[in-house]
PDB file of N, CA and C in Angstrom:
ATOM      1  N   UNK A   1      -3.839  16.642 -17.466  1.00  0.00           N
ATOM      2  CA  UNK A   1      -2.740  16.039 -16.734  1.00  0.00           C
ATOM      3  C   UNK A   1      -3.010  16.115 -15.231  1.00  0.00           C
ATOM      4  N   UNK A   2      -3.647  17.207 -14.815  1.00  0.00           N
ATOM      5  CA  UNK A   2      -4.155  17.110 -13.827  1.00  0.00           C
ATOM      6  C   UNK A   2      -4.636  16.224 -13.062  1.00  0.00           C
ATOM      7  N   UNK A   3      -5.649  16.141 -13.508  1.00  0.00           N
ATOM      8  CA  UNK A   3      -6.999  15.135 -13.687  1.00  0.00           C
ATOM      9  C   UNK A   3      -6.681  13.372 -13.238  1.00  0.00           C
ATOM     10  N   UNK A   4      -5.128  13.458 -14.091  1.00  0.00           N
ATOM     11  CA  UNK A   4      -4.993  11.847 -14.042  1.00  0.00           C
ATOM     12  C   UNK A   4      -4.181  12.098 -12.610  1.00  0.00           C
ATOM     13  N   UNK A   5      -3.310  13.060 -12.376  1.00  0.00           N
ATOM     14  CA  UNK A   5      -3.042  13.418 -11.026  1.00  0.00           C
ATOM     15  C   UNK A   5      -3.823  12.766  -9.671  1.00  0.00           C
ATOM     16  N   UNK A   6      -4.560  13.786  -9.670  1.00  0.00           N
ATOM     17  CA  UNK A   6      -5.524  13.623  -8.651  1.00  0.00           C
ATOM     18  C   UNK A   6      -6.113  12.279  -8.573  1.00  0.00           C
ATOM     19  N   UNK A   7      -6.473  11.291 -10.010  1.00  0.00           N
ATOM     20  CA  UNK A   7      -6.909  10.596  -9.897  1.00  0.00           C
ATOM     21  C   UNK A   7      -6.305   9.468  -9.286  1.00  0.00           C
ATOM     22  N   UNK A   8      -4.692   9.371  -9.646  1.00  0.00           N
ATOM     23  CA  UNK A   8      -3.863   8.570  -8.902  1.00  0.00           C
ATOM     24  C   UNK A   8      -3.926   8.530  -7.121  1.00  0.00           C
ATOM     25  N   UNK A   9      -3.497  10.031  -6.877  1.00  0.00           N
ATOM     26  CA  UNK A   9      -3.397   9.975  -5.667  1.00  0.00           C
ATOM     27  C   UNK A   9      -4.830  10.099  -5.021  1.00  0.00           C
ATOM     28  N   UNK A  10      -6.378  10.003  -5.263  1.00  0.00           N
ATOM     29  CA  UNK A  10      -7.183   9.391  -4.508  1.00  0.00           C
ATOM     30  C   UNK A  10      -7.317   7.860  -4.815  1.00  0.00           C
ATOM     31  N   UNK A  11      -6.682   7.194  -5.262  1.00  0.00           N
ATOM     32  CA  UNK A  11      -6.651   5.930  -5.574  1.00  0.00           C
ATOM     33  C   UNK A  11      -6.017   5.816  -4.243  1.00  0.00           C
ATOM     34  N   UNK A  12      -4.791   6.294  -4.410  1.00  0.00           N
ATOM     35  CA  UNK A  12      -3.559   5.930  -3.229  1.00  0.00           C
ATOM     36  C   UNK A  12      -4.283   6.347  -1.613  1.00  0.00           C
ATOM     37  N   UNK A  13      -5.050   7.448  -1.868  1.00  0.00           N
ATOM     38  CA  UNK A  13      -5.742   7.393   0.052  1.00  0.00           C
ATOM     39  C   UNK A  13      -6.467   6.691  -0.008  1.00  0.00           C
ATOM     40  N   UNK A  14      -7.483   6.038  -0.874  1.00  0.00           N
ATOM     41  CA  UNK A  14      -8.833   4.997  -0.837  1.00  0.00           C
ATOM     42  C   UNK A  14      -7.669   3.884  -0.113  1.00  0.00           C
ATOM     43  N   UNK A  15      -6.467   3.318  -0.925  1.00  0.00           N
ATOM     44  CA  UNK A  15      -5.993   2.396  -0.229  1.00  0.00           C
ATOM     45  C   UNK A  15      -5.301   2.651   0.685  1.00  0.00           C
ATOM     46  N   UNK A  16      -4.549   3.736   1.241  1.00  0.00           N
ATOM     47  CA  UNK A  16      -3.913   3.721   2.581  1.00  0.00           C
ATOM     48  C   UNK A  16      -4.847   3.715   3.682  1.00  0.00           C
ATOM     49  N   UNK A  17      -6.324   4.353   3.557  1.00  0.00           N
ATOM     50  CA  UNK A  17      -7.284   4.071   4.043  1.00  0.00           C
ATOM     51  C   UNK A  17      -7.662   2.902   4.903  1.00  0.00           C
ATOM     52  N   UNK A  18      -8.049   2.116   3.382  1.00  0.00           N
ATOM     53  CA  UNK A  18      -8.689   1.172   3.391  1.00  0.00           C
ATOM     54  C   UNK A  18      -7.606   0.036   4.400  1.00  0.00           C
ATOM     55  N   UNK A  19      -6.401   0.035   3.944  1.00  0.00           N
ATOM     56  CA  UNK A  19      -5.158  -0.630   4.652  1.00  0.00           C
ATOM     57  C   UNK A  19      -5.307  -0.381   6.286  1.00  0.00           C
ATOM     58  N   UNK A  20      -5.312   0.020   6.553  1.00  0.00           N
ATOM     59  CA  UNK A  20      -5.344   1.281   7.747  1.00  0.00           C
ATOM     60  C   UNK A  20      -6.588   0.143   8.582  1.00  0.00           C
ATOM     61  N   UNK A  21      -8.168   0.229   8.082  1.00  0.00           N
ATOM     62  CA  UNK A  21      -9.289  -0.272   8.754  1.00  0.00           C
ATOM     63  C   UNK A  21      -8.681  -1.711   8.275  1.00  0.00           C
ATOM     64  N   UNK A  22      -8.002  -2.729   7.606  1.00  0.00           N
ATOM     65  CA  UNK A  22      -8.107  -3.618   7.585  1.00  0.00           C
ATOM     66  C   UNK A  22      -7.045  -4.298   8.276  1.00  0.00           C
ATOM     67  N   UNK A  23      -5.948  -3.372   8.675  1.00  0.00           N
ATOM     68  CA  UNK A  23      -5.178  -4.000   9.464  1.00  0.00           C
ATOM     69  C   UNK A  23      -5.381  -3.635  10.743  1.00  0.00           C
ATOM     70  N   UNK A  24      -6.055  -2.571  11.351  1.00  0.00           N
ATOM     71  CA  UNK A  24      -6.789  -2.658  12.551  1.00  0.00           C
ATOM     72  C   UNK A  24      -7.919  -3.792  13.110  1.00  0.00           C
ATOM     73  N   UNK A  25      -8.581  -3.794  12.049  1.00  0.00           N
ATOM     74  CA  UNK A  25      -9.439  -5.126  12.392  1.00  0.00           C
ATOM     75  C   UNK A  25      -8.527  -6.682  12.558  1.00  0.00           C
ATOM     76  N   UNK A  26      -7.651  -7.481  11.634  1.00  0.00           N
ATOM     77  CA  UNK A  26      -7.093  -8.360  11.547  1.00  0.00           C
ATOM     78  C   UNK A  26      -6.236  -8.287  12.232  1.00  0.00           C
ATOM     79  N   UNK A  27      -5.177  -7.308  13.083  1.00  0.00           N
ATOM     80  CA  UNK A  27      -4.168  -7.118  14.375  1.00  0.00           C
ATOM     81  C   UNK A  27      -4.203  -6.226  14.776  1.00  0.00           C
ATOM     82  N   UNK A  28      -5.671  -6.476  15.658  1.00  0.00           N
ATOM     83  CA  UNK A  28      -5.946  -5.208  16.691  1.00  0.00           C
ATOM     84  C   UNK A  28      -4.705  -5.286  17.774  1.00  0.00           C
ATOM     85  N   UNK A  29      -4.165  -6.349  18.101  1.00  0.00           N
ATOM     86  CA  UNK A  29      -2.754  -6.155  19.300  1.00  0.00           C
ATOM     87  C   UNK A  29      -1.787  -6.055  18.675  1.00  0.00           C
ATOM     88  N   UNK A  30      -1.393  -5.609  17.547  1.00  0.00           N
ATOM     89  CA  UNK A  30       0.065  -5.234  17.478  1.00  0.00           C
ATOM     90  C   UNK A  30       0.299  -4.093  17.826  1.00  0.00           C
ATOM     91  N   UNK A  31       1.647  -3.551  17.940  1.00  0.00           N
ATOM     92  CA  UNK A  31       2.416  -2.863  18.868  1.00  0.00           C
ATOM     93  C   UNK A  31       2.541  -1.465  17.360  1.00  0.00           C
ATOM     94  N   UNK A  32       1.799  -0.358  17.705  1.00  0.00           N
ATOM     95  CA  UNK A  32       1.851   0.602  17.267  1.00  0.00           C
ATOM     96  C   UNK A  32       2.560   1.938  17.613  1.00  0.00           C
ATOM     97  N   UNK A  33       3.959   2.127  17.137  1.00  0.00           N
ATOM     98  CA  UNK A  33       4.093   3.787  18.036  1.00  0.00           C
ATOM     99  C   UNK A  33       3.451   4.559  17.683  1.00  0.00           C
ATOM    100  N   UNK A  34       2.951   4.817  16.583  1.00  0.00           N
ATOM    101  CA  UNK A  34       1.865   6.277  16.366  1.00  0.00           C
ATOM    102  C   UNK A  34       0.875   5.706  16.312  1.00  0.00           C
ATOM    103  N   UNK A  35      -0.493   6.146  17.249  1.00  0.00           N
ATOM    104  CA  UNK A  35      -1.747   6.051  17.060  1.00  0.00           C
ATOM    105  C   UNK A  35      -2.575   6.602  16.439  1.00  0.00           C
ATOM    106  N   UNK A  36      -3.059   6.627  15.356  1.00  0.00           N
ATOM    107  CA  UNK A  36      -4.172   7.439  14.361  1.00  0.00           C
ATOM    108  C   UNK A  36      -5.224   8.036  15.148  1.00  0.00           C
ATOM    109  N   UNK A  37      -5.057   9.369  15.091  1.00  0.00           N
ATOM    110  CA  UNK A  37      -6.251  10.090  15.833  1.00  0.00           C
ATOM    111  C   UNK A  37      -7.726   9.411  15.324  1.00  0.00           C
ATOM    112  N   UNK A  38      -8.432   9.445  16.252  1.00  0.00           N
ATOM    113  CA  UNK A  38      -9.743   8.463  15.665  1.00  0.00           C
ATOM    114  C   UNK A  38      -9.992   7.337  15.471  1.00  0.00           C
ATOM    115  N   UNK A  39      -9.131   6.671  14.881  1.00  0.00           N
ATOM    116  CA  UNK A  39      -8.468   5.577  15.242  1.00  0.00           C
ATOM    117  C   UNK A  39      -9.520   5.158  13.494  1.00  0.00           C
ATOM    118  N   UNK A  40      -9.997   3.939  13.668  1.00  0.00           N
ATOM    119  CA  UNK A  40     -11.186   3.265  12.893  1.00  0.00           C
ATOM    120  C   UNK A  40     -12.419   4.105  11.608  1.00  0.00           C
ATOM    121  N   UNK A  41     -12.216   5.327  12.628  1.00  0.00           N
ATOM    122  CA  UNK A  41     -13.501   5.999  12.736  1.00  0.00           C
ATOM    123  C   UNK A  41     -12.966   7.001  11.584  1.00  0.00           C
ATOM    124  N   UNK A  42     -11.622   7.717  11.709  1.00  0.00           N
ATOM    125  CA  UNK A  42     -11.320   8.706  11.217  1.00  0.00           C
ATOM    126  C   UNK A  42     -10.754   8.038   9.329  1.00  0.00           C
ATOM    127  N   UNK A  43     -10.290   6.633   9.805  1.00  0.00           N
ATOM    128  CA  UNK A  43      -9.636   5.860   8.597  1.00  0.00           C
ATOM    129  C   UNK A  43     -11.003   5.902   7.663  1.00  0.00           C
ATOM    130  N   UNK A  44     -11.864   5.626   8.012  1.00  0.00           N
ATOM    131  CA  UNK A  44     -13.364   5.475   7.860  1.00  0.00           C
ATOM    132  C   UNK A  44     -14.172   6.692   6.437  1.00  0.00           C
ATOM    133  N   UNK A  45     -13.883   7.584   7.265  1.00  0.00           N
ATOM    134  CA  UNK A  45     -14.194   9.337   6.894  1.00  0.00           C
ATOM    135  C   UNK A  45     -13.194   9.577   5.713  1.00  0.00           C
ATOM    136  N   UNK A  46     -11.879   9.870   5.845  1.00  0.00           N
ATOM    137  CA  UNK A  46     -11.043   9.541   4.845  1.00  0.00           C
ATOM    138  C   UNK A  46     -11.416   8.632   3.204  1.00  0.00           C
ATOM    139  N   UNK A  47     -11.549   7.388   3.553  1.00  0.00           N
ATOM    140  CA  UNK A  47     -11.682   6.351   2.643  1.00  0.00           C
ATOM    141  C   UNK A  47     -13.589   6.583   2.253  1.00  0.00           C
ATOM    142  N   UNK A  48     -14.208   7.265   2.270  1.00  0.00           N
ATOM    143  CA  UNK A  48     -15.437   7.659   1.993  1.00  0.00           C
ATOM    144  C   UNK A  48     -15.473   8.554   1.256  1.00  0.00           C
ATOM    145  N   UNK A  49     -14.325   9.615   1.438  1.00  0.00           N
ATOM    146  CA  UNK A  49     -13.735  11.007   1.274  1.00  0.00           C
ATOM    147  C   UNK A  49     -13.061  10.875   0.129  1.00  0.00           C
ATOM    148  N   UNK A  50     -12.102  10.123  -0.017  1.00  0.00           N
ATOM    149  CA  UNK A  50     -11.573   9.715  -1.239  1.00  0.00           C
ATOM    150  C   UNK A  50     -12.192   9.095  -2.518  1.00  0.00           C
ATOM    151  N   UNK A  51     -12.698   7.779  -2.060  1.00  0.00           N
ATOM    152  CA  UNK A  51     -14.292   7.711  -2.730  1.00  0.00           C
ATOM    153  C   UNK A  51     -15.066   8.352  -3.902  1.00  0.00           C
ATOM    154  N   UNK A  52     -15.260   9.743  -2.751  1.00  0.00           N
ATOM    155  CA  UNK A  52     -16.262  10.681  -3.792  1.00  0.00           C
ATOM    156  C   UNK A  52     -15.067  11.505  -4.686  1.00  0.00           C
ATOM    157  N   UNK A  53     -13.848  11.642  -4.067  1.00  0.00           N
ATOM    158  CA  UNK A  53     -13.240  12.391  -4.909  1.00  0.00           C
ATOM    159  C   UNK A  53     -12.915  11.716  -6.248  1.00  0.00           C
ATOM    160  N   UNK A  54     -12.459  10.105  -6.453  1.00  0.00           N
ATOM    161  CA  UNK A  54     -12.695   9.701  -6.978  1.00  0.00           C
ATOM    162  C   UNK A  54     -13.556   9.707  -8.045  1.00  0.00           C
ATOM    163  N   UNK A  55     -14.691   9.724  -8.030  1.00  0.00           N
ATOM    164  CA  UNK A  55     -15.960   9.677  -8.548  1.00  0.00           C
ATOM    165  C   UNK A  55     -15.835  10.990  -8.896  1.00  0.00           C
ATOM    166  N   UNK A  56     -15.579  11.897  -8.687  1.00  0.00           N
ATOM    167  CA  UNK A  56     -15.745  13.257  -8.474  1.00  0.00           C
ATOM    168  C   UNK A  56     -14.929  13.580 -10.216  1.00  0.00           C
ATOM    169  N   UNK A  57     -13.998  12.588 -10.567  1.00  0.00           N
ATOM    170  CA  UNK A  57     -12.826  12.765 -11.256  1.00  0.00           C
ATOM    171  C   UNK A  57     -13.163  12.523 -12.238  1.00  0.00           C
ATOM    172  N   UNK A  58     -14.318  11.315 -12.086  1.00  0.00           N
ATOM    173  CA  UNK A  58     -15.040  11.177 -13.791  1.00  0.00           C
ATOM    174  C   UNK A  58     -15.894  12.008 -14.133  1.00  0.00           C
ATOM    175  N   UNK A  59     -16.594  12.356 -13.318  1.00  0.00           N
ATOM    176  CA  UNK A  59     -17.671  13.557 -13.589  1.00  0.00           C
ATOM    177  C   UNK A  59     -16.768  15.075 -14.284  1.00  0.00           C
ATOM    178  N   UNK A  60     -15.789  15.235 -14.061  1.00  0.00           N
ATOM    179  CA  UNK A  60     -14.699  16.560 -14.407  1.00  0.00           C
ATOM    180  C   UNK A  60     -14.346  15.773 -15.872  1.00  0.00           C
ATOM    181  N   UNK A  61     -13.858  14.813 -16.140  1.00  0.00           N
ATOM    182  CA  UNK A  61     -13.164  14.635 -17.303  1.00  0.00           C
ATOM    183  C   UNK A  61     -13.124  13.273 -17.493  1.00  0.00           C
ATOM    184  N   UNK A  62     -14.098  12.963 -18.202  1.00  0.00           N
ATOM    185  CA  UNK A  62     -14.107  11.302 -18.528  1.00  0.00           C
ATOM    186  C   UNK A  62     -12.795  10.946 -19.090  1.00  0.00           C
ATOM    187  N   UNK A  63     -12.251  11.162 -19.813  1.00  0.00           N
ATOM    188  CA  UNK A  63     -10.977  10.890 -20.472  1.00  0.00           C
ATOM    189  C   UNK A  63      -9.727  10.959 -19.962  1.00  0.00           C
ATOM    190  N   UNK A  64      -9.712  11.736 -19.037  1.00  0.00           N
ATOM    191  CA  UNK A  64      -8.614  11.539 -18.428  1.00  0.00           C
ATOM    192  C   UNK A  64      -8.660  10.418 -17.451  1.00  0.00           C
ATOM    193  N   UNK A  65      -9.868  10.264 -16.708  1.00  0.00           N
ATOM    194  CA  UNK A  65     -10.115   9.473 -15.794  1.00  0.00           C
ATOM    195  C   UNK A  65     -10.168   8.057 -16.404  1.00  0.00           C
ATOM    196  N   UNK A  66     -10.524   7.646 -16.845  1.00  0.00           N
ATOM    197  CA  UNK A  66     -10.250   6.301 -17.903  1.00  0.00           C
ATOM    198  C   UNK A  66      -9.086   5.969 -18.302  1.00  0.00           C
ATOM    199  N   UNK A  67      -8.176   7.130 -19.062  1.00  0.00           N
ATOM    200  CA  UNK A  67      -6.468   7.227 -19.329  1.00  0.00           C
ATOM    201  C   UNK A  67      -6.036   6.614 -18.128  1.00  0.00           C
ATOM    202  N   UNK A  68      -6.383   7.585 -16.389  1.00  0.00           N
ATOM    203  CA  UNK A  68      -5.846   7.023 -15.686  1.00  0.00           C
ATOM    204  C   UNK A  68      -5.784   5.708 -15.015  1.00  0.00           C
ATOM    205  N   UNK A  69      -7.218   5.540 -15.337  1.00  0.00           N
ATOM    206  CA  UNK A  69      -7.632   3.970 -14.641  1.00  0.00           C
ATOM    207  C   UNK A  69      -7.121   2.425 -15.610  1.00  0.00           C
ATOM    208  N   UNK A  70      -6.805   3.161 -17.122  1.00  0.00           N
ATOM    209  CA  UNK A  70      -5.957   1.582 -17.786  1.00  0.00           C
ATOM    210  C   UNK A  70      -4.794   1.916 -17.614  1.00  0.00           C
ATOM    211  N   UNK A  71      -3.983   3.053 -17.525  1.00  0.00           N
ATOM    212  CA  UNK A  71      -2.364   3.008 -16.683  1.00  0.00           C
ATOM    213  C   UNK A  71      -2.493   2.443 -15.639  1.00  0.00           C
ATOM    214  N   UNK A  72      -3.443   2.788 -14.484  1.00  0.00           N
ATOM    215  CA  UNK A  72      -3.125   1.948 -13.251  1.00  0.00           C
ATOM    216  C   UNK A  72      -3.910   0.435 -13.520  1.00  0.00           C
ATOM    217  N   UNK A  73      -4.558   0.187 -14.038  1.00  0.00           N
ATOM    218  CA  UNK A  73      -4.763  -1.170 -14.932  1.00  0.00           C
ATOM    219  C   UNK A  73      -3.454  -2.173 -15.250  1.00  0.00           C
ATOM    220  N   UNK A  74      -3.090  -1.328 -16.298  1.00  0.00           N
ATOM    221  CA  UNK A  74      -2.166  -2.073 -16.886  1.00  0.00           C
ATOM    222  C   UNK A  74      -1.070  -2.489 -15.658  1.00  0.00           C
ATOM    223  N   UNK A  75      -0.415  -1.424 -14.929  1.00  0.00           N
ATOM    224  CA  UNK A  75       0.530  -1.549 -13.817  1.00  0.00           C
ATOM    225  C   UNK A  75       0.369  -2.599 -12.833  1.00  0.00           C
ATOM    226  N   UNK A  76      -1.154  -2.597 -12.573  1.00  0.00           N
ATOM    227  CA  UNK A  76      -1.814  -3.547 -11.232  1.00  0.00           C
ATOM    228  C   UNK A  76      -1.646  -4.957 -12.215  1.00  0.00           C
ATOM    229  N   UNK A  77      -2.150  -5.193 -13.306  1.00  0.00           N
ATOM    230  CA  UNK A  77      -1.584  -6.490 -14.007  1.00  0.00           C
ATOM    231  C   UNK A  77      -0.607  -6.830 -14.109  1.00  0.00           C
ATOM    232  N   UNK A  78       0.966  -6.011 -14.539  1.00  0.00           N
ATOM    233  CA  UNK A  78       1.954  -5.942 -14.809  1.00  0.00           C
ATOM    234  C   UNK A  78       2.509  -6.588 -13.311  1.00  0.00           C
ATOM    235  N   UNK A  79       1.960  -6.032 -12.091  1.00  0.00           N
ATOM    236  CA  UNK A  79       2.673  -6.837 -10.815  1.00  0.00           C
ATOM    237  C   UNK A  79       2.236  -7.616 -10.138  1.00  0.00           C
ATOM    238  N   UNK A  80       0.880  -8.201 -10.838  1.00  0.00           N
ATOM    239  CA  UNK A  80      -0.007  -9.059 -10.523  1.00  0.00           C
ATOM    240  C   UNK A  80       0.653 -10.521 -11.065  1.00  0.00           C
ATOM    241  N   UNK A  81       0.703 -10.330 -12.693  1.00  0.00           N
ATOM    242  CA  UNK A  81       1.371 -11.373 -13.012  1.00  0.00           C
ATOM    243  C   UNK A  81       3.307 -11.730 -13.425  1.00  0.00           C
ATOM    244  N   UNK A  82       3.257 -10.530 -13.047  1.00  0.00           N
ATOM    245  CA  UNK A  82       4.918 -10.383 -13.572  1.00  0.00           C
ATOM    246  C   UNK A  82       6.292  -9.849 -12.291  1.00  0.00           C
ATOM    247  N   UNK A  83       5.846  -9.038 -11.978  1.00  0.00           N
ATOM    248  CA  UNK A  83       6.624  -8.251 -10.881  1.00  0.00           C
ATOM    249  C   UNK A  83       7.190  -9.013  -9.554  1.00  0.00           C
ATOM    250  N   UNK A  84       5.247  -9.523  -9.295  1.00  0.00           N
ATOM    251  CA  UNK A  84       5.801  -9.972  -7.665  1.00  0.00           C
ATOM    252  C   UNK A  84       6.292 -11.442  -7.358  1.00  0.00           C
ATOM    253  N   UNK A  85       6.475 -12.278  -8.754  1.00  0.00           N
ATOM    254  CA  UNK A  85       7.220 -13.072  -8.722  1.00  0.00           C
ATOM    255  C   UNK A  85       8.426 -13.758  -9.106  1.00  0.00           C
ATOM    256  N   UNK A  86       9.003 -12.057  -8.936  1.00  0.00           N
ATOM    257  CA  UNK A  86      10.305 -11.884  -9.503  1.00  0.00           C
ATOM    258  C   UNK A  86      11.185 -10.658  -8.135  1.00  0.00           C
ATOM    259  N   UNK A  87      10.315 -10.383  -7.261  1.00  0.00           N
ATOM    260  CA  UNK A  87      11.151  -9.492  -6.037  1.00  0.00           C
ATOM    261  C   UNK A  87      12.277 -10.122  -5.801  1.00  0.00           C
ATOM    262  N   UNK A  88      13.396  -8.981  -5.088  1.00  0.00           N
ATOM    263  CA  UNK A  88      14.646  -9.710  -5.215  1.00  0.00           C
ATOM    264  C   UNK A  88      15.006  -9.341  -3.237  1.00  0.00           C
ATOM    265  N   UNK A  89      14.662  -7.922  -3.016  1.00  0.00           N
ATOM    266  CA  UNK A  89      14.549  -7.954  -1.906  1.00  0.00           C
ATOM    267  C   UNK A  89      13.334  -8.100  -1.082  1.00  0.00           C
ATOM    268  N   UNK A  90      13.738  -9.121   0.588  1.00  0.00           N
ATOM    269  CA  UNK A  90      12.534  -9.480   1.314  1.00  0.00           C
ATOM    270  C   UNK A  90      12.998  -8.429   2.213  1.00  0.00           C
ATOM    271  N   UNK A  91      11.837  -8.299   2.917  1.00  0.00           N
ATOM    272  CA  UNK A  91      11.584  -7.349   4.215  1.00  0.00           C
ATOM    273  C   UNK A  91      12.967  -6.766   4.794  1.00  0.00           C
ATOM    274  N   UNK A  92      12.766  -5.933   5.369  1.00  0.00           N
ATOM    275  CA  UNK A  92      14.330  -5.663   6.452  1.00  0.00           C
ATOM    276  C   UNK A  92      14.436  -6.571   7.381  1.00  0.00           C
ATOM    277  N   UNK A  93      13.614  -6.848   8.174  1.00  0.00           N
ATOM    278  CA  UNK A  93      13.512  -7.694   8.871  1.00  0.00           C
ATOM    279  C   UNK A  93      13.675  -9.151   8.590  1.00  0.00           C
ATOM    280  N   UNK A  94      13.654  -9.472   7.689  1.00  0.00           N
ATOM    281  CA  UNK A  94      13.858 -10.943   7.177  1.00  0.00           C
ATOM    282  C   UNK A  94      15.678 -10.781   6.873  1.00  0.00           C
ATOM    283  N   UNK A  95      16.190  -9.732   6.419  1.00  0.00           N
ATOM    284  CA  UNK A  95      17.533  -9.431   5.406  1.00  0.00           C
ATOM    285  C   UNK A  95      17.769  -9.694   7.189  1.00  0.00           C
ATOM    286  N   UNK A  96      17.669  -8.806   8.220  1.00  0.00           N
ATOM    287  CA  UNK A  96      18.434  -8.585   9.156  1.00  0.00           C
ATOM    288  C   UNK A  96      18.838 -10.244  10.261  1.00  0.00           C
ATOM    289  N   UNK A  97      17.395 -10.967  10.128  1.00  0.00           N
ATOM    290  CA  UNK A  97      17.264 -12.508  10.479  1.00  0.00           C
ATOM    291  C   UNK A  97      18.297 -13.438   9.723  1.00  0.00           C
ATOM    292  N   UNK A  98      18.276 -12.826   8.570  1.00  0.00           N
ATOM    293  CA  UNK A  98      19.347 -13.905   7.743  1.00  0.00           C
ATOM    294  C   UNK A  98      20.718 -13.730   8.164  1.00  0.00           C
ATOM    295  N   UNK A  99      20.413 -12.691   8.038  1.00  0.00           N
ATOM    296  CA  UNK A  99      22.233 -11.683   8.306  1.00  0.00           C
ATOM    297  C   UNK A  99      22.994 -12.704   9.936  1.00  0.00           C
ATOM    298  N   UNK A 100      22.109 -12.780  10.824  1.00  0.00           N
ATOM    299  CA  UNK A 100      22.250 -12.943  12.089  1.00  0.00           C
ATOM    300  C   UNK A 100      22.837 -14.329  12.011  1.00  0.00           C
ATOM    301  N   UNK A 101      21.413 -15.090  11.153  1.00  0.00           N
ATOM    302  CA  UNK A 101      21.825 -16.504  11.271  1.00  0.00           C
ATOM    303  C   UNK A 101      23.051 -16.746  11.035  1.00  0.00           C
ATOM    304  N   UNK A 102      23.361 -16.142   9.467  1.00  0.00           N
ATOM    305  CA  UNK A 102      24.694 -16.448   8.795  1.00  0.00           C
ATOM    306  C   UNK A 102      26.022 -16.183   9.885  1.00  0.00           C
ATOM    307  N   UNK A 103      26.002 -15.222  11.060  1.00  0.00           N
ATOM    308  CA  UNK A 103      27.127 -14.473  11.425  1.00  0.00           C
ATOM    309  C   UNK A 103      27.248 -15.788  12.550  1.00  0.00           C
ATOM    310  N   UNK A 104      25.778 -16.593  13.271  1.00  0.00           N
ATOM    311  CA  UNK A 104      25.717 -17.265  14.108  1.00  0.00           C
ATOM    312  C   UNK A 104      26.682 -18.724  13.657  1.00  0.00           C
ATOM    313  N   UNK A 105      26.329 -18.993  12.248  1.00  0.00           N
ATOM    314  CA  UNK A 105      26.554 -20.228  11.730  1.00  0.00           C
ATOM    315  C   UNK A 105      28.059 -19.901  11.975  1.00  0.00           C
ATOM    316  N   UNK A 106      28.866 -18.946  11.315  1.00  0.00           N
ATOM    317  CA  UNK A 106      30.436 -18.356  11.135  1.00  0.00           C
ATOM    318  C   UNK A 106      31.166 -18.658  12.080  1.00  0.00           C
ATOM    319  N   UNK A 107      30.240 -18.307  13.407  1.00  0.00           N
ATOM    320  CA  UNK A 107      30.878 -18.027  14.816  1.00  0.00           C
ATOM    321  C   UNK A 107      30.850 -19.858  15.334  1.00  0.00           C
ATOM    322  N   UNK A 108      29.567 -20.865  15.001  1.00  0.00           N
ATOM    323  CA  UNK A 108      29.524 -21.662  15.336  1.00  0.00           C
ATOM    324  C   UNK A 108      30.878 -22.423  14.607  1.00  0.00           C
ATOM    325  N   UNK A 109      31.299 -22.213  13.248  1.00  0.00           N
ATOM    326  CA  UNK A 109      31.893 -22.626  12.583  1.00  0.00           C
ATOM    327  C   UNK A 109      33.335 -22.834  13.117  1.00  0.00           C
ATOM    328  N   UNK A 110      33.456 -21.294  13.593  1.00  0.00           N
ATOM    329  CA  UNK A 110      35.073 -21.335  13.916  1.00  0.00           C
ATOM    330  C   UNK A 110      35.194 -21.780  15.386  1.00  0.00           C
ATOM    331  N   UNK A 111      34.288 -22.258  16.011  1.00  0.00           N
ATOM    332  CA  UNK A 111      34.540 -23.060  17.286  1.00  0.00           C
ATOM    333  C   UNK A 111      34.187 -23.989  17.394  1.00  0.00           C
TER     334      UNK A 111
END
C-alpha cells in the first residue's frame, strides 16, 4: 500500500515539476507573487528527482507499481474521455467576469 503511495505522489511532483518548466518557458512575463528559488533550474532537479523515484518504485515492487499505474490509467482515461466534458464549474475568474457582467446588464436595465 505503500508502494502505490509513493508511487502516486512522485507522479504528482514529476508533474508539478514538469508544469512549473513549462509554464515558465510559454509565460515567461506573467506576473508571479512567489518566485521559485532557482527558478528553471531547481524545477529541473526536482522533476529528474522524481523520475528516479519513480523508477525507483518498480524496482521495490513490480506489482504494486503496475496496480498503481492502471488506477492512474484508468482515472487519466476516465477524464480524458468522460469528466472534462462534463465540468460544471469555470475558473473563479471567469464565475467573477460573469457575475459583473450580469450585475452591469441589471444596472443597465433599470436605467
Amino acid at each position: 500500500m505503500l508502494n502505490i503511495a509513493v508511487f502516486g505522489a512522485t507522479i504528482s511532483y514529476a508533474l508539478m515539476a514538469l508544469s512549473h518548466i513549462v509554464l515558465r518557458r510559454r509565460e515567461p512575463g506573467l506576473h508571479r507573487p512567489y518566485r521559485t528559488p532557482g527558478g528553471v533550474l531547481t524545477s529541473s532537479v526536482a522533476f529528474v528527482l522524481a523520475l528516479s523515484a519513480l523508477v525507483a518504485t518498480f524496482l521495490v515492487d513490480k506489482d504494486a507499481a503496475f496496480i498503481a499505474l492502471g488506477v492512474y490509467a484508468v482515472a487519466l482515461a476516465y477524464f480524458a474521455f468522460y469528466s472534462r466534458h462534463r465540468l460544471v464549474a469555470a475558473a473563479p475568474e471567469e464565475e467573477f467576469a460573469a457575475l459583473a457582467e450580469a450585475e452591469a446588464e441589471l444596472e443597465r436595465d433599470r436605467s
